[in-house]
PDB file of N, CA and C in Angstrom:
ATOM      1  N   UNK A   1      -7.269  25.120  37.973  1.00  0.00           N
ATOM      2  CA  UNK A   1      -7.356  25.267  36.535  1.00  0.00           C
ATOM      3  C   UNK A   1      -7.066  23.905  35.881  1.00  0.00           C
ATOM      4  N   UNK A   2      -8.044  23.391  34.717  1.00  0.00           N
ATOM      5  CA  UNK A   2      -7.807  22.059  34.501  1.00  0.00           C
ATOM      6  C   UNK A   2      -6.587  22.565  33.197  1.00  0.00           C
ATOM      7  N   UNK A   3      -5.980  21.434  33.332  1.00  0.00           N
ATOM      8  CA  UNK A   3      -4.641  20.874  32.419  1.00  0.00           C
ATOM      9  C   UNK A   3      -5.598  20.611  31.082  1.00  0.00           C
ATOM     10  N   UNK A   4      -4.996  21.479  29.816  1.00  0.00           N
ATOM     11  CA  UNK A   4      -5.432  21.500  28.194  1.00  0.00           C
ATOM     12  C   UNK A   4      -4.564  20.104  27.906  1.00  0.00           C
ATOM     13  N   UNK A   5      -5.306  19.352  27.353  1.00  0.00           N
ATOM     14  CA  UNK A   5      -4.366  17.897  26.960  1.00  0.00           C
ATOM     15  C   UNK A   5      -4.656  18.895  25.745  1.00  0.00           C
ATOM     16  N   UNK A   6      -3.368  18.356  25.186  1.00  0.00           N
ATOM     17  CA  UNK A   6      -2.752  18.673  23.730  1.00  0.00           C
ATOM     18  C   UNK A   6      -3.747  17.324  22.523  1.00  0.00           C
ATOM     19  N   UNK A   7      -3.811  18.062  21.442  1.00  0.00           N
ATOM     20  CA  UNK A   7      -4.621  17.318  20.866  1.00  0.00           C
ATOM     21  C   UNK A   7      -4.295  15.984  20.113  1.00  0.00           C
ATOM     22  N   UNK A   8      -2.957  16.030  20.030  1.00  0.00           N
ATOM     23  CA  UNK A   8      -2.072  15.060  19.886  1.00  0.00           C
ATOM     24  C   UNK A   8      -2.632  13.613  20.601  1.00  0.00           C
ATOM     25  N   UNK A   9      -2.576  14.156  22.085  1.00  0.00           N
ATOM     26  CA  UNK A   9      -2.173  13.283  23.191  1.00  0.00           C
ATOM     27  C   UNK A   9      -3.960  12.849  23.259  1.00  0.00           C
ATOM     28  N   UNK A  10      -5.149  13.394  22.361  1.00  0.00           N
ATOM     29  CA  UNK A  10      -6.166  12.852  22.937  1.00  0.00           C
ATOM     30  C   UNK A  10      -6.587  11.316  22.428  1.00  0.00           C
ATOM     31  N   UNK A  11      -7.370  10.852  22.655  1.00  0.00           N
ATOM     32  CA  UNK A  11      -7.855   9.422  22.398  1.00  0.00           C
ATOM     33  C   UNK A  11      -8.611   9.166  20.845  1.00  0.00           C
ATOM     34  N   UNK A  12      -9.497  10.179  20.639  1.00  0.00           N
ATOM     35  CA  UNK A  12      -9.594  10.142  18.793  1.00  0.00           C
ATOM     36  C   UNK A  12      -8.896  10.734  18.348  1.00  0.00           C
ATOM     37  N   UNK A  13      -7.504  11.854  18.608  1.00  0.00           N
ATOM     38  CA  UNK A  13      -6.477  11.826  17.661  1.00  0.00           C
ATOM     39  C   UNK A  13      -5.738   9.887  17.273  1.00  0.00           C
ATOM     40  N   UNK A  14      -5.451   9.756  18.703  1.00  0.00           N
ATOM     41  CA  UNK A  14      -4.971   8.288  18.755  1.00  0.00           C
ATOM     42  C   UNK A  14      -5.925   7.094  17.388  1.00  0.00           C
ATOM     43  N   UNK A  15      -7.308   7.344  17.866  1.00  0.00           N
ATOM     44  CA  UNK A  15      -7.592   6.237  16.945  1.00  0.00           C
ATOM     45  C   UNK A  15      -7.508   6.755  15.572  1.00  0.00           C
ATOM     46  N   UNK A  16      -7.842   8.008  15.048  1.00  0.00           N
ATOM     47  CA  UNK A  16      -7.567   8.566  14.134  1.00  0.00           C
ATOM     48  C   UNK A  16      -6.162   8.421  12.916  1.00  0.00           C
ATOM     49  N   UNK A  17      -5.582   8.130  14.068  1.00  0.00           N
ATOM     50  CA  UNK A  17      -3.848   8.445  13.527  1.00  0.00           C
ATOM     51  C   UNK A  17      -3.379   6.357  13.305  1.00  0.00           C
ATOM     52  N   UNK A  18      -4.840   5.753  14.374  1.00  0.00           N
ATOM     53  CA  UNK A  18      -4.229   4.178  14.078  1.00  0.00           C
ATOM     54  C   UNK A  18      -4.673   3.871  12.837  1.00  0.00           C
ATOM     55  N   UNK A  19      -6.344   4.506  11.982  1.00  0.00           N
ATOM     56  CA  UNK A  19      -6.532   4.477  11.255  1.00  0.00           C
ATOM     57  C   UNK A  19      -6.137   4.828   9.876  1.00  0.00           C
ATOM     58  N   UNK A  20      -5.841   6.264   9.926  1.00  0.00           N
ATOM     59  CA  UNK A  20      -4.886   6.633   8.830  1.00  0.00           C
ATOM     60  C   UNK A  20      -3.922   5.500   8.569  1.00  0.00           C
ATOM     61  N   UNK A  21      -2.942   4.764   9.923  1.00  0.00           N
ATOM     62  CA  UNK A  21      -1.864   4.068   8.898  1.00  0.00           C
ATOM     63  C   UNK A  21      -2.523   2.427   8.506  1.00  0.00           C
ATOM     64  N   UNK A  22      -3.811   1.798   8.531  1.00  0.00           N
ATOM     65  CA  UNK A  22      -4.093   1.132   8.635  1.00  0.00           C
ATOM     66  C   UNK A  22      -4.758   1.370   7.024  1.00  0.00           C
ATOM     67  N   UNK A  23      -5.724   2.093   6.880  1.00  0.00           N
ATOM     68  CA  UNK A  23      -6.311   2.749   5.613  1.00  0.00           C
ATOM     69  C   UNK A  23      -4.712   2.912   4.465  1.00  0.00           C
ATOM     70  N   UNK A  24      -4.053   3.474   5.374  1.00  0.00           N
ATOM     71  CA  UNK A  24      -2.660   3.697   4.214  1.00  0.00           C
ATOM     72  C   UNK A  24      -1.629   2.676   4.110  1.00  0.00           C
ATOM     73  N   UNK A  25      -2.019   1.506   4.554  1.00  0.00           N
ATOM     74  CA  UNK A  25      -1.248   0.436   3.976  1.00  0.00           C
ATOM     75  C   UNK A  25      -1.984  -0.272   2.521  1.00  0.00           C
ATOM     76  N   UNK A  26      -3.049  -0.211   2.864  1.00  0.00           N
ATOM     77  CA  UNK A  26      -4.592  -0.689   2.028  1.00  0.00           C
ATOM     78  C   UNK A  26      -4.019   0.202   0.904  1.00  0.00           C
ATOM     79  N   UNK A  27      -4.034   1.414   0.345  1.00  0.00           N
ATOM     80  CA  UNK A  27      -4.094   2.362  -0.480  1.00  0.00           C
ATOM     81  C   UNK A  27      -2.622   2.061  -0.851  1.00  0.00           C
ATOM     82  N   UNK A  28      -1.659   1.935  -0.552  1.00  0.00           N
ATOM     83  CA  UNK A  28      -0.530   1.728  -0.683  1.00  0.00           C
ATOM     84  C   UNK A  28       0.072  -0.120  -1.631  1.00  0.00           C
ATOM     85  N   UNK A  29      -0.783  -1.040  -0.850  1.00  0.00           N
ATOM     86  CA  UNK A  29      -0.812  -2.399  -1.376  1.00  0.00           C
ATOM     87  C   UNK A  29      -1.125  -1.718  -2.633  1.00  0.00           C
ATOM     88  N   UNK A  30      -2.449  -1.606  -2.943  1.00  0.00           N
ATOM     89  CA  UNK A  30      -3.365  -1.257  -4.111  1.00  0.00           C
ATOM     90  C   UNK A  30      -2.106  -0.690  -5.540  1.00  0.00           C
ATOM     91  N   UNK A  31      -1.545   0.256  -5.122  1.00  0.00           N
ATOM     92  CA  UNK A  31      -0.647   1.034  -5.523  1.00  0.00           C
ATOM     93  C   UNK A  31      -0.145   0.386  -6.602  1.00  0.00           C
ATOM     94  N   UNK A  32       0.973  -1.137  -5.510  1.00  0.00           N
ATOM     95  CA  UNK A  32       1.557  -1.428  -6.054  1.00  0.00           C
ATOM     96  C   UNK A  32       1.404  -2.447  -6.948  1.00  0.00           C
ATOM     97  N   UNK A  33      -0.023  -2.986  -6.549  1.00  0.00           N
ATOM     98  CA  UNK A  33      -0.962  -3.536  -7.739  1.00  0.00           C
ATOM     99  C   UNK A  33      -1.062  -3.112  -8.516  1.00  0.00           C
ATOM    100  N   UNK A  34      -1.850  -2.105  -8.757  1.00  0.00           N
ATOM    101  CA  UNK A  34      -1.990  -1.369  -9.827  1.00  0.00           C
ATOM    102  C   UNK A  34      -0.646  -1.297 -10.655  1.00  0.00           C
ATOM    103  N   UNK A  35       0.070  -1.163 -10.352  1.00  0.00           N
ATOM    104  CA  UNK A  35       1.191  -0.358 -10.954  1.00  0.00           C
ATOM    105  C   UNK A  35       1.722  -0.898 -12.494  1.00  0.00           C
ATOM    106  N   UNK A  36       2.027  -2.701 -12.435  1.00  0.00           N
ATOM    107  CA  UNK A  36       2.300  -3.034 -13.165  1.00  0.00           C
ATOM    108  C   UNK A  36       1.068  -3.345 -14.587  1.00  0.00           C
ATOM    109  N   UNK A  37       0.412  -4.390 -13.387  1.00  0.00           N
ATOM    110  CA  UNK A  37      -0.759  -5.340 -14.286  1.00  0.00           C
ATOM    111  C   UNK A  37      -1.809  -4.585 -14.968  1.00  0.00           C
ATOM    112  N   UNK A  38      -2.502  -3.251 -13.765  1.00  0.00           N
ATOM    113  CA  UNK A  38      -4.008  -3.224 -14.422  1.00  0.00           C
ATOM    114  C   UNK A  38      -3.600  -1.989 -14.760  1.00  0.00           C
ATOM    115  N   UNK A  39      -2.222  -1.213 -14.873  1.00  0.00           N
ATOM    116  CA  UNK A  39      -2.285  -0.020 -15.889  1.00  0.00           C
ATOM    117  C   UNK A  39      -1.782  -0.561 -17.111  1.00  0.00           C
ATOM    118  N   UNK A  40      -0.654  -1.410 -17.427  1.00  0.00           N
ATOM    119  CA  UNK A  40      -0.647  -2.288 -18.833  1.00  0.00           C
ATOM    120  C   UNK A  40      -2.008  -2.370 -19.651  1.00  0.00           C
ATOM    121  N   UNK A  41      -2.935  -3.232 -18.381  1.00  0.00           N
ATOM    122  CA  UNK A  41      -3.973  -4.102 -19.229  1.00  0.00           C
ATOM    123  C   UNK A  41      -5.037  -2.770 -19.685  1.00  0.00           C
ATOM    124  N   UNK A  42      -5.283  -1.710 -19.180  1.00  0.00           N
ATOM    125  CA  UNK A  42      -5.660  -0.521 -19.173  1.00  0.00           C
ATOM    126  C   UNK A  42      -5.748  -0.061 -20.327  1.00  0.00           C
ATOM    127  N   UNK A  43      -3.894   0.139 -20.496  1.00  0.00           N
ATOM    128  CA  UNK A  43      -3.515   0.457 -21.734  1.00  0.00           C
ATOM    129  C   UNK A  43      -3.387  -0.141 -22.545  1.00  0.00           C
ATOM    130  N   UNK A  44      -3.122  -1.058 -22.467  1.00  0.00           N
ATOM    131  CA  UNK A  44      -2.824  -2.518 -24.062  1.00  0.00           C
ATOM    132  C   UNK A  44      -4.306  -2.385 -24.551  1.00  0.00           C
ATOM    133  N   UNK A  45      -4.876  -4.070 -23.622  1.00  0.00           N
ATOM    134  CA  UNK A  45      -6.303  -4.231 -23.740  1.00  0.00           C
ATOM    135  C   UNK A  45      -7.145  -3.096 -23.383  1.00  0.00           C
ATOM    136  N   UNK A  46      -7.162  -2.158 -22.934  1.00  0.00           N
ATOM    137  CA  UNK A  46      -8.694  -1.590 -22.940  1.00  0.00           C
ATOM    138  C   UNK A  46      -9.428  -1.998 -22.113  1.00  0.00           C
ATOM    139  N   UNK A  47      -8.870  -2.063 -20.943  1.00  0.00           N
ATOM    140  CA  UNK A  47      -9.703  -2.641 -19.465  1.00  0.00           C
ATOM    141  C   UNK A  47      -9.873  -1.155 -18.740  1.00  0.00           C
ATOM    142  N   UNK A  48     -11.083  -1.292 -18.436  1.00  0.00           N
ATOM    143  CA  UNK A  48     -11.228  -0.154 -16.996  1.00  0.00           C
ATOM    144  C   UNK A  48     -10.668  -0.385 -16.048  1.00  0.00           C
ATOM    145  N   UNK A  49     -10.036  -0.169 -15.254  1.00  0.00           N
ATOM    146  CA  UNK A  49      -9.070  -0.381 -13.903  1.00  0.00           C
ATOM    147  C   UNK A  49     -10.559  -0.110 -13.166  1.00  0.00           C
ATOM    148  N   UNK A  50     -11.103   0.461 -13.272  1.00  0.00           N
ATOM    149  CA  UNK A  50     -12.210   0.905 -12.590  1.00  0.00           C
ATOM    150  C   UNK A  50     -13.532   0.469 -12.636  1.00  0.00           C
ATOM    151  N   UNK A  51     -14.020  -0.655 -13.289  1.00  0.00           N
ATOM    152  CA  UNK A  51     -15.317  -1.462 -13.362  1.00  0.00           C
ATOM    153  C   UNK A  51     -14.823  -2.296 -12.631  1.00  0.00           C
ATOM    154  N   UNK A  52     -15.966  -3.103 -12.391  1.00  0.00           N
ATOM    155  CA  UNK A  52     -15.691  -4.144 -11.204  1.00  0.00           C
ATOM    156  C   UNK A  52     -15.084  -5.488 -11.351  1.00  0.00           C
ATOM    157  N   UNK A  53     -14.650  -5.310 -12.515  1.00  0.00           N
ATOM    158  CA  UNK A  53     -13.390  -6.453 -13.132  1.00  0.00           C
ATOM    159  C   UNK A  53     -12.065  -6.452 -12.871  1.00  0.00           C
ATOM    160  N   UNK A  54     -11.725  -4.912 -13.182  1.00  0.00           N
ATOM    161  CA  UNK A  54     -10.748  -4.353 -12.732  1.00  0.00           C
ATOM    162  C   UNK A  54     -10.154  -4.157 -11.340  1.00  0.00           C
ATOM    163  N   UNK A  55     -11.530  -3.953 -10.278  1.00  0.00           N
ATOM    164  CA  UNK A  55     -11.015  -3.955  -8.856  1.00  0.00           C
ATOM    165  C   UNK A  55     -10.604  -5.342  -8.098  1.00  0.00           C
ATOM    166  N   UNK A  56     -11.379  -5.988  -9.216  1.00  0.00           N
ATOM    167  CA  UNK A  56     -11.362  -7.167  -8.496  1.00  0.00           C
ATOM    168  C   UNK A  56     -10.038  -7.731  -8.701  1.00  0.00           C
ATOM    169  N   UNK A  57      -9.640  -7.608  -9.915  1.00  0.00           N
ATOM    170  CA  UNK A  57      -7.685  -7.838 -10.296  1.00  0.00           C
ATOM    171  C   UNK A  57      -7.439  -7.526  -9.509  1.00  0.00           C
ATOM    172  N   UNK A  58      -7.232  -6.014  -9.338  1.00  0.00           N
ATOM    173  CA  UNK A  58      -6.347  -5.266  -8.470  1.00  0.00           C
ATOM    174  C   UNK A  58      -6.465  -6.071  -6.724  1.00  0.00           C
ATOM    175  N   UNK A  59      -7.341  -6.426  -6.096  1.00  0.00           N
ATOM    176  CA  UNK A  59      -7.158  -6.861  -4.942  1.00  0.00           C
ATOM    177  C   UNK A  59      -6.417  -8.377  -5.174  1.00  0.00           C
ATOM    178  N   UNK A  60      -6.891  -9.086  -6.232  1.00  0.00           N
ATOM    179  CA  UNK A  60      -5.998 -10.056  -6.535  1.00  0.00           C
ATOM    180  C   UNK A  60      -4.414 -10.088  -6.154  1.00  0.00           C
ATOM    181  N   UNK A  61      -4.206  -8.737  -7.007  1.00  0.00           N
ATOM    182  CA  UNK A  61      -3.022  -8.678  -7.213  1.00  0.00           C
ATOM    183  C   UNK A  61      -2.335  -7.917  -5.594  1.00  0.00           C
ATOM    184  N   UNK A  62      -2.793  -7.204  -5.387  1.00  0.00           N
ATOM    185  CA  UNK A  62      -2.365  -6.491  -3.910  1.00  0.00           C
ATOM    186  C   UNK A  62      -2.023  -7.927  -3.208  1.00  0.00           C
ATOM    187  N   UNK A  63      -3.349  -9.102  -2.993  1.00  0.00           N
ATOM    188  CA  UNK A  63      -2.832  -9.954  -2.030  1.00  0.00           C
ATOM    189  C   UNK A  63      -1.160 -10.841  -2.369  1.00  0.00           C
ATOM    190  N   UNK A  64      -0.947 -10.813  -3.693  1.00  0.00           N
ATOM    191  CA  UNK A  64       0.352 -11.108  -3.877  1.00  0.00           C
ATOM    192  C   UNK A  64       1.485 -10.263  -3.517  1.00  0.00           C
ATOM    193  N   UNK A  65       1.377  -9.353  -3.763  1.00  0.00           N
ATOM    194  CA  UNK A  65       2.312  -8.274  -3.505  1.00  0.00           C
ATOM    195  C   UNK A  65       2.384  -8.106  -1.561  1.00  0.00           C
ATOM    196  N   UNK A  66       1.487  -8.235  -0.920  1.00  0.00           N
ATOM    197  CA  UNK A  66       1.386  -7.987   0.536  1.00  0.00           C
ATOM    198  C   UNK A  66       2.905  -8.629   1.166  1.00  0.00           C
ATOM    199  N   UNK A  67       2.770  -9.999   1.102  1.00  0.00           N
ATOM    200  CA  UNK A  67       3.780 -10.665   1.514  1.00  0.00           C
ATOM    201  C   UNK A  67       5.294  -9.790   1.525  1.00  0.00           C
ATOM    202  N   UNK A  68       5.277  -9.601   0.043  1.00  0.00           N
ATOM    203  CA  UNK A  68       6.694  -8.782  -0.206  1.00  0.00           C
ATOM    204  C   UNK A  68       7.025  -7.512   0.283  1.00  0.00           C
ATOM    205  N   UNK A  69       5.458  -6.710   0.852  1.00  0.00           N
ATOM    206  CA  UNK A  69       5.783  -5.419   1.152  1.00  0.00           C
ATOM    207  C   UNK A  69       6.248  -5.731   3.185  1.00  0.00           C
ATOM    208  N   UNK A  70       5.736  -7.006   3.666  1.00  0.00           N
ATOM    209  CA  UNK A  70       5.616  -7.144   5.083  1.00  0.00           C
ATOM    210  C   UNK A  70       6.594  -8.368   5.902  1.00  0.00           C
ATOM    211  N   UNK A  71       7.161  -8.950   4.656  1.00  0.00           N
ATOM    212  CA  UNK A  71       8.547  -9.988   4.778  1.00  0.00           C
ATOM    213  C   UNK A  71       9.798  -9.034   5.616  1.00  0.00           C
ATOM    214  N   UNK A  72      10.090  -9.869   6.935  1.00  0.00           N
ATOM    215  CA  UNK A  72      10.976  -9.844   7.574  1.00  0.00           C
ATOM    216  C   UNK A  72      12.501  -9.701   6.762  1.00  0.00           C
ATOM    217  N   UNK A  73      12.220 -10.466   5.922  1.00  0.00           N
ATOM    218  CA  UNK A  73      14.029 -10.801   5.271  1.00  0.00           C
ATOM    219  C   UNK A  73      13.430 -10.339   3.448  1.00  0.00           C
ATOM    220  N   UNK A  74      14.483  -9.988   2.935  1.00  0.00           N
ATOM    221  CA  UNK A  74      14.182  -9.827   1.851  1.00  0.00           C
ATOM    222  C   UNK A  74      13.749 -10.791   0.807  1.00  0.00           C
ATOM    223  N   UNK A  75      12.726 -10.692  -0.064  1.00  0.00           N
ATOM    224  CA  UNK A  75      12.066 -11.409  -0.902  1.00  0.00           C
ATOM    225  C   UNK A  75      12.717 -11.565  -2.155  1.00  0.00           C
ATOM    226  N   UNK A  76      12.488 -12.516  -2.882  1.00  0.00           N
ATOM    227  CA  UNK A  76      12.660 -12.527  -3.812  1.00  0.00           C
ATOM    228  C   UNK A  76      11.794 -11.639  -4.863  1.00  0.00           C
ATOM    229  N   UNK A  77      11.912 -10.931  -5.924  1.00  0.00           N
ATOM    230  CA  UNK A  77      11.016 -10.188  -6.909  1.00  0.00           C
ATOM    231  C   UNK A  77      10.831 -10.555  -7.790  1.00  0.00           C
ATOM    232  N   UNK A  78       9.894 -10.826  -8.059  1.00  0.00           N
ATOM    233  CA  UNK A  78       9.362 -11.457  -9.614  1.00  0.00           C
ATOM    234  C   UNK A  78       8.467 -10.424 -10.324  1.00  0.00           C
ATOM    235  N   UNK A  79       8.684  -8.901 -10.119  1.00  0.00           N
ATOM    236  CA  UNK A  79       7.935  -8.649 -10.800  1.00  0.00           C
ATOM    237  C   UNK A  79       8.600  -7.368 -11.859  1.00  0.00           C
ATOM    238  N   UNK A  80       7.860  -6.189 -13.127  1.00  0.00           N
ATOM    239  CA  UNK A  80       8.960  -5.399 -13.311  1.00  0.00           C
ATOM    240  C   UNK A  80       9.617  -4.842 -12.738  1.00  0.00           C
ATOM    241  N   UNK A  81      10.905  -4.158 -13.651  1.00  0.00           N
ATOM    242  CA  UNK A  81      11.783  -3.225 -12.676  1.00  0.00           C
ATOM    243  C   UNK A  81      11.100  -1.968 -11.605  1.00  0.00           C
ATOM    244  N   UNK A  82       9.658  -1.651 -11.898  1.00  0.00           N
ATOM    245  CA  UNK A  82       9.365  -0.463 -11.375  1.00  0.00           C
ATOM    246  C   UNK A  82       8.567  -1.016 -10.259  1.00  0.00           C
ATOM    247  N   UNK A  83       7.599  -1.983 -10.280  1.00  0.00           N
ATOM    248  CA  UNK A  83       7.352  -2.762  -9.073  1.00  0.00           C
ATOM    249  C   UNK A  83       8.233  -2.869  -8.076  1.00  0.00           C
ATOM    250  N   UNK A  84       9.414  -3.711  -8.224  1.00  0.00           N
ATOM    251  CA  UNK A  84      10.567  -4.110  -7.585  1.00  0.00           C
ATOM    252  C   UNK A  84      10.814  -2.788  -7.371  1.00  0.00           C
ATOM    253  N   UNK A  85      11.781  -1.786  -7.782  1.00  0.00           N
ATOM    254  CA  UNK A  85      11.966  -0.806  -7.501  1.00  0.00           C
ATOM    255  C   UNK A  85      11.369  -0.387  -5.965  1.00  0.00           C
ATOM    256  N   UNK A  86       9.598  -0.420  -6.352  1.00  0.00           N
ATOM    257  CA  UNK A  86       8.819   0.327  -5.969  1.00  0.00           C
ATOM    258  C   UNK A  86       8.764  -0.376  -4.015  1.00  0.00           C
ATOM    259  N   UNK A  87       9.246  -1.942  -4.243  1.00  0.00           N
ATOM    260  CA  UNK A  87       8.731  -2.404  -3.729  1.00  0.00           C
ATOM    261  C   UNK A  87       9.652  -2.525  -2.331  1.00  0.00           C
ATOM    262  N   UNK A  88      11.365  -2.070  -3.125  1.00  0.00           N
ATOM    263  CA  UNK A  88      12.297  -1.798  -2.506  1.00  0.00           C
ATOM    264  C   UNK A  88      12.818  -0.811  -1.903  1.00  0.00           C
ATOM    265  N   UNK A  89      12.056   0.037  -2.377  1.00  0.00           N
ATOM    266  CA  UNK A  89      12.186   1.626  -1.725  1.00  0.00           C
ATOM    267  C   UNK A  89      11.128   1.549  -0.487  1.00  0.00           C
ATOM    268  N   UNK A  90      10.027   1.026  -0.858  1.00  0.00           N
ATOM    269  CA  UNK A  90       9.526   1.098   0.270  1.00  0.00           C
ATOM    270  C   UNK A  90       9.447   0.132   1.881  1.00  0.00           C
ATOM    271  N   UNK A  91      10.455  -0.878   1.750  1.00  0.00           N
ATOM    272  CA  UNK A  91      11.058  -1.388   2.956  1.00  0.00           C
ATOM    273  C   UNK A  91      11.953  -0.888   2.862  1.00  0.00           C
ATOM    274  N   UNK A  92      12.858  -0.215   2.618  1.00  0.00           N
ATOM    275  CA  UNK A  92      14.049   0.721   3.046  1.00  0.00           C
ATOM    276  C   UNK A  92      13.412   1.086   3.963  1.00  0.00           C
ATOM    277  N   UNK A  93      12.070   2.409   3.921  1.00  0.00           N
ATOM    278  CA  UNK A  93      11.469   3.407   4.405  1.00  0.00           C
ATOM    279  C   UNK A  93      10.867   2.890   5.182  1.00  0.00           C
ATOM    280  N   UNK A  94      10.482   1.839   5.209  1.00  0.00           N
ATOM    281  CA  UNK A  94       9.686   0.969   6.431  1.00  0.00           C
ATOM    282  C   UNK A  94      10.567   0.748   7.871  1.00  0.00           C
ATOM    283  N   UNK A  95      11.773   0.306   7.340  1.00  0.00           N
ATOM    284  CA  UNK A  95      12.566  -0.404   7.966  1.00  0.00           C
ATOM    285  C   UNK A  95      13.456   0.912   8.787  1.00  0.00           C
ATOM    286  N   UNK A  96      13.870   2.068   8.197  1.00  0.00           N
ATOM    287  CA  UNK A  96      14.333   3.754   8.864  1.00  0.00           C
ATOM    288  C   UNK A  96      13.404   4.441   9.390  1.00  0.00           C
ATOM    289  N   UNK A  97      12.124   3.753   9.095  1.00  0.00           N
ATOM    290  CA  UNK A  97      10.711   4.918   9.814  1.00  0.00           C
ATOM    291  C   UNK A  97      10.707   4.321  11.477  1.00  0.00           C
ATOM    292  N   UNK A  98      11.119   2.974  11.657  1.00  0.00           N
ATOM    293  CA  UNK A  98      10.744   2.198  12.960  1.00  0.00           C
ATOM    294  C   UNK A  98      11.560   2.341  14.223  1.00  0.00           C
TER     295      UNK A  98
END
């Protein structure tokens, strides 16, 4: 009788599950882009976060933010309290998930 591998244990759960956290760092950077700059400018100015002006900020801004979410030692923050916040809660959780 052949042995049921658990679906866990198969090889596209595996790549599946490398992808999800790979896709969810991406979605996550974005996040914290978004968070400050292009919902302000959204709301102040009257920018679409969502035309192709807007995405293009937003990856702007993600590549700044990357560093701070993937720094070994803690960073300095230069950005608002809810960024920072945002940015600090989530290396806590980085750092207890490992």
């Amino acid at each position: 009788m052949a042995r049921v591998v658990p679906l866990t244990e198969r090889a596209a759960w595996q790549k599946l599950r490398r992808h999800q956290e790979e896709v969810g760092k991406v979605h996550l950077r974005t996040l914290f882009a978004d968070d400050p700059d292009v919902f302000t400018q959204g709301a102040v100015w009257d920018v679409d976060s969502f035309d192709q002006w807007g995405v293009e900020l937003g990856k702007v801004l993600a590549q700044r933010i990357v560093p701070e979410l993937e720094s070994p030692e803690e960073p300095p923050l230069r950005h608002d309290a809810s960024t920072n916040a945002l940015i600090r809660r989530y290396r806590r959780q980085r750092t207890t998930s490992r």
